[in-house]
Protein backbone atom coordinates (compact mmCIF):
# COMPACT_ATOMS: atom_id res chain seq x y z
CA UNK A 1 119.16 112.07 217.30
CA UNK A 2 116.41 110.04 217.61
CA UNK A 3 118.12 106.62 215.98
CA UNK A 4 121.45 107.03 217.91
CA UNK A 5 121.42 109.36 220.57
CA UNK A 6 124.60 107.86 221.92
CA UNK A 7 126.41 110.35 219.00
CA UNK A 8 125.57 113.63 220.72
CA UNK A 9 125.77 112.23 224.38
CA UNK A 10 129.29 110.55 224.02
CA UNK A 11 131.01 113.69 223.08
CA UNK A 12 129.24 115.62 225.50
CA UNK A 13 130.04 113.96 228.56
CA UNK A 14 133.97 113.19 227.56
CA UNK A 15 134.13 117.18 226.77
CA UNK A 16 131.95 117.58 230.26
CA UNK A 17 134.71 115.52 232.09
CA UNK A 18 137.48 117.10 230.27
CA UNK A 19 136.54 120.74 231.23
CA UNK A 20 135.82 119.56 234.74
CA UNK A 21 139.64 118.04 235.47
CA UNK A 22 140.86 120.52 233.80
CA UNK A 23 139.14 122.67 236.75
CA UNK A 24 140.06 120.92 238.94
CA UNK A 25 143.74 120.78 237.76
CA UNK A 26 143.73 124.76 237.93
CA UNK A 27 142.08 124.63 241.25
CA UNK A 28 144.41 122.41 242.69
CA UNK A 29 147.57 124.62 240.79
CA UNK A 30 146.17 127.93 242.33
CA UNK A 31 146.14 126.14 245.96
CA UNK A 32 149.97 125.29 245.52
CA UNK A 33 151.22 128.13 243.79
CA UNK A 34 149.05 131.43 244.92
CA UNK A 35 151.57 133.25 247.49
CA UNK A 36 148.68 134.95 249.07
CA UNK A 37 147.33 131.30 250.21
CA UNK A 38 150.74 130.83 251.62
CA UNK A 39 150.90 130.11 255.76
CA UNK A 40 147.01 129.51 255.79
CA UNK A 41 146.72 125.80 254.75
CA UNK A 42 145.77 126.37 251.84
CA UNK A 43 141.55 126.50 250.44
CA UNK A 44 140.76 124.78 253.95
CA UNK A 45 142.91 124.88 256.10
CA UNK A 46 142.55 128.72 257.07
CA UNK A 47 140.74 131.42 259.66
CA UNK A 48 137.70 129.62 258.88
CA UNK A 49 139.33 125.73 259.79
CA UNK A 50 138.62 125.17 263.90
CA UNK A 51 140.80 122.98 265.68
CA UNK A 52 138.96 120.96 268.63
CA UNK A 53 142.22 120.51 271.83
CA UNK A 54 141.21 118.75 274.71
């Protein structure tokens, strides 16, 4: 660890990114898919969203 650090950190940050698209590909599958989410705009887009008219 001490000679070549770059063997522990290399595989830990390509499994960190891995794990975090695949996140965010779930994420982004629940938003299109979950039929409760239907109607509201999806994750921001509902009650909470404010719309400014003039």
């Amino acid at each position: 660890m001490f000679l070549a650090p770059w063997l522990a950190i290399a595989p830990g940050l390509a499994l960190t990114i891995a794990v975090f698209g695949i996140n965010m590909f779930g994420d982004a599958m629940r938003d299109l898919l979950d039929p409760r989410m239907r109607g509201t705009g999806g994750r921001f887009g509902g009650a909470a969203a404010v719309r400014i008219t003039s």
